[in-house]
C-alpha atoms as a PDB file:
ATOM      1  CA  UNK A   1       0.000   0.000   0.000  1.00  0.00           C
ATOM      2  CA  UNK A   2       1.796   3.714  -1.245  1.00  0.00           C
ATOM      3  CA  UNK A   3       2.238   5.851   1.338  1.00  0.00           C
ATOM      4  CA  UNK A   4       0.680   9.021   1.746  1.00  0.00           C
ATOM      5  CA  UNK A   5       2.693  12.097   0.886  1.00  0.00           C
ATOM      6  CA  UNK A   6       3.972  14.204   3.293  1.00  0.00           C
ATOM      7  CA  UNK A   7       2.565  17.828   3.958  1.00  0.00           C
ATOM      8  CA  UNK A   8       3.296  20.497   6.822  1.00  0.00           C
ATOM      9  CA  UNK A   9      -0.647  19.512   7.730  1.00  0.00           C
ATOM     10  CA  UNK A  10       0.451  15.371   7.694  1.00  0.00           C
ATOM     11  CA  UNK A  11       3.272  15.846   9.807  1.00  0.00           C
ATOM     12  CA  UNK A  12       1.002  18.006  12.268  1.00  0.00           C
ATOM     13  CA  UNK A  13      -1.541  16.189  12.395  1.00  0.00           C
ATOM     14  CA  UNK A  14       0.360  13.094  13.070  1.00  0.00           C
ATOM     15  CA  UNK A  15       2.156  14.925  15.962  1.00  0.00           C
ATOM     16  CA  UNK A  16      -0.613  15.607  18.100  1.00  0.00           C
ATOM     17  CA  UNK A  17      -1.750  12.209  17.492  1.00  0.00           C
ATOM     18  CA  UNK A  18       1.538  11.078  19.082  1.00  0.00           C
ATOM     19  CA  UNK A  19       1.368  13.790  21.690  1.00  0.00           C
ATOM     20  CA  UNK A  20      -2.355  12.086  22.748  1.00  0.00           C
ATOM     21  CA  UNK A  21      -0.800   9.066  22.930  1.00  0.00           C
ATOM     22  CA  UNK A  22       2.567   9.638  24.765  1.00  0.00           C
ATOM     23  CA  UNK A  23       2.171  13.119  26.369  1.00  0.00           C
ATOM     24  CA  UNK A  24       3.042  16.241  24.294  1.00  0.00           C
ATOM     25  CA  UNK A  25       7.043  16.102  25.777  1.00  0.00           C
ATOM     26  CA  UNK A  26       7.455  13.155  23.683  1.00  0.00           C
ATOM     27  CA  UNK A  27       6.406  15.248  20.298  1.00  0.00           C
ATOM     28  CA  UNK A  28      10.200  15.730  18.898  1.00  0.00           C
ATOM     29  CA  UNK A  29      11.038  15.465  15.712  1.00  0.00           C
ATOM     30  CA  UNK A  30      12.652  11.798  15.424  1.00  0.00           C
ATOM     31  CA  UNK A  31       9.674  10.737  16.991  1.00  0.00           C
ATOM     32  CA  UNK A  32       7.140  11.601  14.598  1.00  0.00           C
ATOM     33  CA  UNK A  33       9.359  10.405  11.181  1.00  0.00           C
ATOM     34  CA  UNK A  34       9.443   6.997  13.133  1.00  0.00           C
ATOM     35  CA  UNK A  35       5.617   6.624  13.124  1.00  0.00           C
ATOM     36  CA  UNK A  36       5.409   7.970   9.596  1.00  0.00           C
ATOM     37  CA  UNK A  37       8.303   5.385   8.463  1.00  0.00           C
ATOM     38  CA  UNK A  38      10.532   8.699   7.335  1.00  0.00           C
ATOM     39  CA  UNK A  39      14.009   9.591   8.200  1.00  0.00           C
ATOM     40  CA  UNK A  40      14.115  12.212  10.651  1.00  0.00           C
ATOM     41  CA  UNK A  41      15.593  15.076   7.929  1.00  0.00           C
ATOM     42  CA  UNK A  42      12.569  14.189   5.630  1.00  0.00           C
ATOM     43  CA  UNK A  43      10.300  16.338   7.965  1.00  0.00           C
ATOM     44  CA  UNK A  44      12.553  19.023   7.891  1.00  0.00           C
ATOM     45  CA  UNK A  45      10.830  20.438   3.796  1.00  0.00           C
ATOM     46  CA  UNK A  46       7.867  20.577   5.782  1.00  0.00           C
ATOM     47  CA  UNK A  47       8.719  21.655   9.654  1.00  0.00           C
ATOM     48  CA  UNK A  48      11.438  23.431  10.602  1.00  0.00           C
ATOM     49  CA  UNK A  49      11.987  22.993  13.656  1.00  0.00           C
ATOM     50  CA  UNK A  50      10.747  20.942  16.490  1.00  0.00           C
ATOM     51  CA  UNK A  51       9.593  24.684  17.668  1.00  0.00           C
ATOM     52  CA  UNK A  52       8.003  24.978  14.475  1.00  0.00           C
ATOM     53  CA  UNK A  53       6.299  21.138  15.210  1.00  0.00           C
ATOM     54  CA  UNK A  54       5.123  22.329  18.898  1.00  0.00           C
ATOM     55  CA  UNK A  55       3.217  25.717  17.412  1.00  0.00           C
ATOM     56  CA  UNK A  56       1.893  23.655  14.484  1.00  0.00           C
ATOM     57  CA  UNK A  57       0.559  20.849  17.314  1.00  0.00           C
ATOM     58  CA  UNK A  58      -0.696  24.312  19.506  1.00  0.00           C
ATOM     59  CA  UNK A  59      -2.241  25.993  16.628  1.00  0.00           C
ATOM     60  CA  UNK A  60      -4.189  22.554  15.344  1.00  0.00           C
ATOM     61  CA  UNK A  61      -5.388  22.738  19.142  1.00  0.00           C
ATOM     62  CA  UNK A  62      -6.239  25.812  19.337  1.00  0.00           C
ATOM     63  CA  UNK A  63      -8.581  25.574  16.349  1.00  0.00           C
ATOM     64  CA  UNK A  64     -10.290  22.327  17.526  1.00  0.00           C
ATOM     65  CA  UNK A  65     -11.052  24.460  20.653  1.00  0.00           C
ATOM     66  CA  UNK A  66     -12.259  27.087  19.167  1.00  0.00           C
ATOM     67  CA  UNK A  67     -14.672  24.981  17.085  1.00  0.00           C
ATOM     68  CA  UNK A  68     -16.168  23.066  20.410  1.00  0.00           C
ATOM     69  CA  UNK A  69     -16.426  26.334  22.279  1.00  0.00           C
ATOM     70  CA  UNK A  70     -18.546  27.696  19.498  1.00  0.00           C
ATOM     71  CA  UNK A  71     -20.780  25.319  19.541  1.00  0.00           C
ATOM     72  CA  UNK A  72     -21.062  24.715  22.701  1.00  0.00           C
ATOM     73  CA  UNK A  73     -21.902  28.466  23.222  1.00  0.00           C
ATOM     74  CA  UNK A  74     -24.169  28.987  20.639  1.00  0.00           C
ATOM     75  CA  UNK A  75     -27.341  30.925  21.616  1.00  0.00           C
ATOM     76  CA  UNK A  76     -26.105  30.870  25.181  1.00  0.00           C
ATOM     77  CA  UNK A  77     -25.559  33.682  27.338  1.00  0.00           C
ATOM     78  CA  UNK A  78     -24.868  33.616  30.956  1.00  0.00           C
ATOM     79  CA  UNK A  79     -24.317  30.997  33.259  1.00  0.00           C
ATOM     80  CA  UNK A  80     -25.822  28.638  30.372  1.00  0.00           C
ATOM     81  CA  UNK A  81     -22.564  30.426  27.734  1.00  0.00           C
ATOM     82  CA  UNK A  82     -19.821  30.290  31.145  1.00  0.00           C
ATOM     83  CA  UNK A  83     -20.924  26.295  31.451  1.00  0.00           C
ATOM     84  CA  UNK A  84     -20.641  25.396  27.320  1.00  0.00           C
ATOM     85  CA  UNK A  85     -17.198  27.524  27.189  1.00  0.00           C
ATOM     86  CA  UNK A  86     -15.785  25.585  30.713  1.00  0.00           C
ATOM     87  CA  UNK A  87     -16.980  22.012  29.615  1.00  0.00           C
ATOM     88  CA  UNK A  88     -15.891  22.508  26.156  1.00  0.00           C
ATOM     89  CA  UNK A  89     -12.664  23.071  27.636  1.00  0.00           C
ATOM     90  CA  UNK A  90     -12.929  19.899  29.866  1.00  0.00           C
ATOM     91  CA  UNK A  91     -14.220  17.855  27.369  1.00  0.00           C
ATOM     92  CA  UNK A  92     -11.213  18.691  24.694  1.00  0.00           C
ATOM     93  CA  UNK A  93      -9.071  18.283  28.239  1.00  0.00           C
ATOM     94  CA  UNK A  94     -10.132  14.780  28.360  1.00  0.00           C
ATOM     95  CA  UNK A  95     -10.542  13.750  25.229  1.00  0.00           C
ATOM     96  CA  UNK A  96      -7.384  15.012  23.587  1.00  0.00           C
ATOM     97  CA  UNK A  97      -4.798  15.449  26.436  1.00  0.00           C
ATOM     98  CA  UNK A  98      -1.126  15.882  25.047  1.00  0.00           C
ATOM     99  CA  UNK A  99      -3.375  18.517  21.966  1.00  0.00           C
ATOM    100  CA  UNK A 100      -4.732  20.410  25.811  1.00  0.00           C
ATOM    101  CA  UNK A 101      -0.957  19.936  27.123  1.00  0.00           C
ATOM    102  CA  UNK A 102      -0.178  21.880  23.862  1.00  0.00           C
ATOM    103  CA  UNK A 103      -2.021  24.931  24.972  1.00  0.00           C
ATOM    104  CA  UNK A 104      -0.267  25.023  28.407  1.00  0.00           C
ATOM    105  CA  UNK A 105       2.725  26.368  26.472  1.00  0.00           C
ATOM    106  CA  UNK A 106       4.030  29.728  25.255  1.00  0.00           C
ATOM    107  CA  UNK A 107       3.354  29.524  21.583  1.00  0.00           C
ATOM    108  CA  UNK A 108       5.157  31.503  18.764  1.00  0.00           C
ATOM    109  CA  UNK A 109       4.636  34.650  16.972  1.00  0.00           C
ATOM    110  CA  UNK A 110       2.529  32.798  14.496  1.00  0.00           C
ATOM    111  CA  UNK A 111       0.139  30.785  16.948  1.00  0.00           C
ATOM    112  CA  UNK A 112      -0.373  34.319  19.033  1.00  0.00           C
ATOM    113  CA  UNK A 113      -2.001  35.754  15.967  1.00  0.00           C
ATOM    114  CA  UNK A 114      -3.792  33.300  14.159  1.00  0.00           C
ATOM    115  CA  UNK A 115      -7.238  32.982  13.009  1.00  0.00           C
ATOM    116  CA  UNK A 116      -7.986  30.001  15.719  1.00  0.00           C
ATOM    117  CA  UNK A 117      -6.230  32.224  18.671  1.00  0.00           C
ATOM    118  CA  UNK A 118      -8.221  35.007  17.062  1.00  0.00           C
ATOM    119  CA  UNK A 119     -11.584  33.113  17.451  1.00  0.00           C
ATOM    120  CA  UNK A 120     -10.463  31.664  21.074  1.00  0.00           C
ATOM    121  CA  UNK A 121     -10.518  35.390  21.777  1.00  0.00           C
ATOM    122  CA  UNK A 122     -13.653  36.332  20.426  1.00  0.00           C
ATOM    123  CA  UNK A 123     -15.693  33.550  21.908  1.00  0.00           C
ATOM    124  CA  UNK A 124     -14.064  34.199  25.352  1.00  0.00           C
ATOM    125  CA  UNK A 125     -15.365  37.826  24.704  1.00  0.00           C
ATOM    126  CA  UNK A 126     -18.988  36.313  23.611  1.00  0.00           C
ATOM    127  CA  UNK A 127     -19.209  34.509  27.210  1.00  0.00           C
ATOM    128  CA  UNK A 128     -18.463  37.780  29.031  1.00  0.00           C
ATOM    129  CA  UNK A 129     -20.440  39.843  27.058  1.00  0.00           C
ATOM    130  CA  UNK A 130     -23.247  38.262  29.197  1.00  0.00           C
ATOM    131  CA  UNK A 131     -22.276  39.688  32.459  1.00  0.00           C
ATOM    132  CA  UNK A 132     -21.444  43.156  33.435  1.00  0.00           C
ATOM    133  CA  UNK A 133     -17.911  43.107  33.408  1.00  0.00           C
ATOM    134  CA  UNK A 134     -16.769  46.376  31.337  1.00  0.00           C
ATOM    135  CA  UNK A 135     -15.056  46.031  28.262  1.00  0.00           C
ATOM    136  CA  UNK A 136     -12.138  47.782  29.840  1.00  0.00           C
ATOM    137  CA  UNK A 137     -11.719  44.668  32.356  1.00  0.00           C
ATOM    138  CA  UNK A 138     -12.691  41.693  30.258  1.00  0.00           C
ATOM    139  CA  UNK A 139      -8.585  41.178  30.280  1.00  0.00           C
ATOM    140  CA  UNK A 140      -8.878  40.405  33.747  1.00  0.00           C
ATOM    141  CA  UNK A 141     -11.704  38.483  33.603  1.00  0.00           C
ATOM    142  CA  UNK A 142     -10.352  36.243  30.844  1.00  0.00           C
ATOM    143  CA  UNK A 143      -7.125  35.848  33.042  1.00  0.00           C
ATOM    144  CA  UNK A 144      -9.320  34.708  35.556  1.00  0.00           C
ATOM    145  CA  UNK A 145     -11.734  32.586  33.420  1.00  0.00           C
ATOM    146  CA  UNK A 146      -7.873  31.091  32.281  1.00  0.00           C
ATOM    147  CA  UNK A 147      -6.365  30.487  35.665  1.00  0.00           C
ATOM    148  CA  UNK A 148      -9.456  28.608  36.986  1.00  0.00           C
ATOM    149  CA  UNK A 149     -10.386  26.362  34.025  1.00  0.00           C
ATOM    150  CA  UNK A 150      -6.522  25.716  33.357  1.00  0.00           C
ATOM    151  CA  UNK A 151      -5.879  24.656  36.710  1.00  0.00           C
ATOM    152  CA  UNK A 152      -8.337  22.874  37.742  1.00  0.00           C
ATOM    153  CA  UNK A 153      -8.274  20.626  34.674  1.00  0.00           C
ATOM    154  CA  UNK A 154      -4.405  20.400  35.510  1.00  0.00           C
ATOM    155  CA  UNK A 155      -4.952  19.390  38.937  1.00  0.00           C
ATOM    156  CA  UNK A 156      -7.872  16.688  37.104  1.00  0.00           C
ATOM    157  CA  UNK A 157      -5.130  15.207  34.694  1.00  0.00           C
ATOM    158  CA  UNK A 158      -2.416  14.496  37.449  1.00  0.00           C
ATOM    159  CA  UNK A 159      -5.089  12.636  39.392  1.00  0.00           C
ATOM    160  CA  UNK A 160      -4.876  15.841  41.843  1.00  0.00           C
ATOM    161  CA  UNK A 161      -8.308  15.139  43.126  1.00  0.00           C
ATOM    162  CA  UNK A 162      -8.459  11.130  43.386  1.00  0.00           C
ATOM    163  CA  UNK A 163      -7.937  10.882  47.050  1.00  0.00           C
ATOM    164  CA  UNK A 164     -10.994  12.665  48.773  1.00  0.00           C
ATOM    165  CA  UNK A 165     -14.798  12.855  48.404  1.00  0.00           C
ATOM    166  CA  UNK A 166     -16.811  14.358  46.874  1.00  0.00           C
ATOM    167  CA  UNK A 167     -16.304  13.846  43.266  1.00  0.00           C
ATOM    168  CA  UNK A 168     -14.431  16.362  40.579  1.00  0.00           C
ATOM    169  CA  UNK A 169     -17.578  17.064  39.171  1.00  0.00           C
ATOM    170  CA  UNK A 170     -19.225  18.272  42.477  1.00  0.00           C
ATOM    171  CA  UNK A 171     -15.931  20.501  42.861  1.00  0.00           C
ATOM    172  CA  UNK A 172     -16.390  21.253  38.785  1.00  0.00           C
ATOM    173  CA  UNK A 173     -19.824  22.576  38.790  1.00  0.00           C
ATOM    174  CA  UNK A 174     -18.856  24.578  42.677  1.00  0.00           C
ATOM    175  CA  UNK A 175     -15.959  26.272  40.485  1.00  0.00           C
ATOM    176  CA  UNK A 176     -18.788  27.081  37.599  1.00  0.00           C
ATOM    177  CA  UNK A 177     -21.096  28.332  40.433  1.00  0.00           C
ATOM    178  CA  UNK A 178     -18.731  30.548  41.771  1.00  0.00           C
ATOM    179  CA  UNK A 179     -17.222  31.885  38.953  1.00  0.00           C
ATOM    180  CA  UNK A 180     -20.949  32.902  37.624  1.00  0.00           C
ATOM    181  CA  UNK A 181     -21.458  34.478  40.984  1.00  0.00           C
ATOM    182  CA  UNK A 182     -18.228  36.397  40.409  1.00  0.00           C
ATOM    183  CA  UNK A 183     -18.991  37.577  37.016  1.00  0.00           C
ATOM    184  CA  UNK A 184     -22.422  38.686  38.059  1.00  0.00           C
ATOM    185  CA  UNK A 185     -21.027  40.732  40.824  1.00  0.00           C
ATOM    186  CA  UNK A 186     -17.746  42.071  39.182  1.00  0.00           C
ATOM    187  CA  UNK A 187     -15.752  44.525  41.412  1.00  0.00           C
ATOM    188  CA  UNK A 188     -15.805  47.993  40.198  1.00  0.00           C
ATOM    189  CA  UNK A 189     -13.093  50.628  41.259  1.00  0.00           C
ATOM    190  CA  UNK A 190     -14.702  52.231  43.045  1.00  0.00           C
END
């Protein structure tokens, strides 16, 4: 059976496959032209780097995201838009863990301003356009939105919360509760 060609969107693709499989620190180069049945310098017309590799792995991610979190928030405002956005990310968390591990990363130049970090943006704006946090502190609220999704499904993947009752998900939809509360009641400075 002929082999499929290689392309920049091959190679990437087959990356974050690997990095689902064996964590995203064992995406390298030599890695990936062993599952494609390539010498390691035949990647190298259509990656760069292993940098290169990394931001292609974070950018694929970043656009799968940003396609669950769209439809997850569609025609949802509120709580109901806060709860599709969170469990999208949990969900992709799950599902796809060395591609999430990819996001936990600072990305190039070219990740930072592509289309899917782009939408990621937008969408993040969509949720908190249904609270009345001011436009002028949405960058706070987005670090915050950040800091509590990202850690708590970091704490989730290393089996942080294994050892006591209740469940994750009791502790999952407490985090949800109180971040709505939070966004409903956003400090001003005054």
């Amino acid at each position: 059976m002929p082999r499929t060609p290689l392309t920049a969107t091959s190679v990437i693709a087959d990356a974050a496959a690997l990095a689902d499989e064996d964590g995203f620190d064992a995406v390298t180069l030599s890695a990936v032209a062993r599952r494609l049945g390539v010498r390691t310098p035949s990647l190298y017309s259509h990656v760069r780097d292993r940098e290169a590799l990394l931001d292609g792995v974070t950018a694929l991610a970043l656009a799968e995201l940003a396609g669950r979190v769209s439809a997850a928030i569609a025609g949802r405002a509120g709580r109901h838009a806060l709860e599709g956005f969170a469990t999208a990310h949990r969900t992709y968390a799950l599902e796809s863990p060395g591609r999430w591990q990819s996001l936990q990363r600072r990305a190039g130049e070219p990740v930072v301003r592509s289309k899917a970090a782009r939408d990621i943006v937008a969408l993040t704006g969509a949720v908190l356009r249904g609270y009345p946090v001011p436009e002028d502190e949405h960058v706070h609220a987005v670090r915050l939105l950040g800091s509590t999704i990202n850690g708590y499904l970091a704490l989730e993947r290393i089996g942080g919360f294994d050892h006591s009752k209740p469940s994750p998900e009791v502790s999952w939809r407490k985090a949800l509760d109180a971040l709505d509360v939070l966004l409903k009641k956003w400090p001003s400075d005054s």
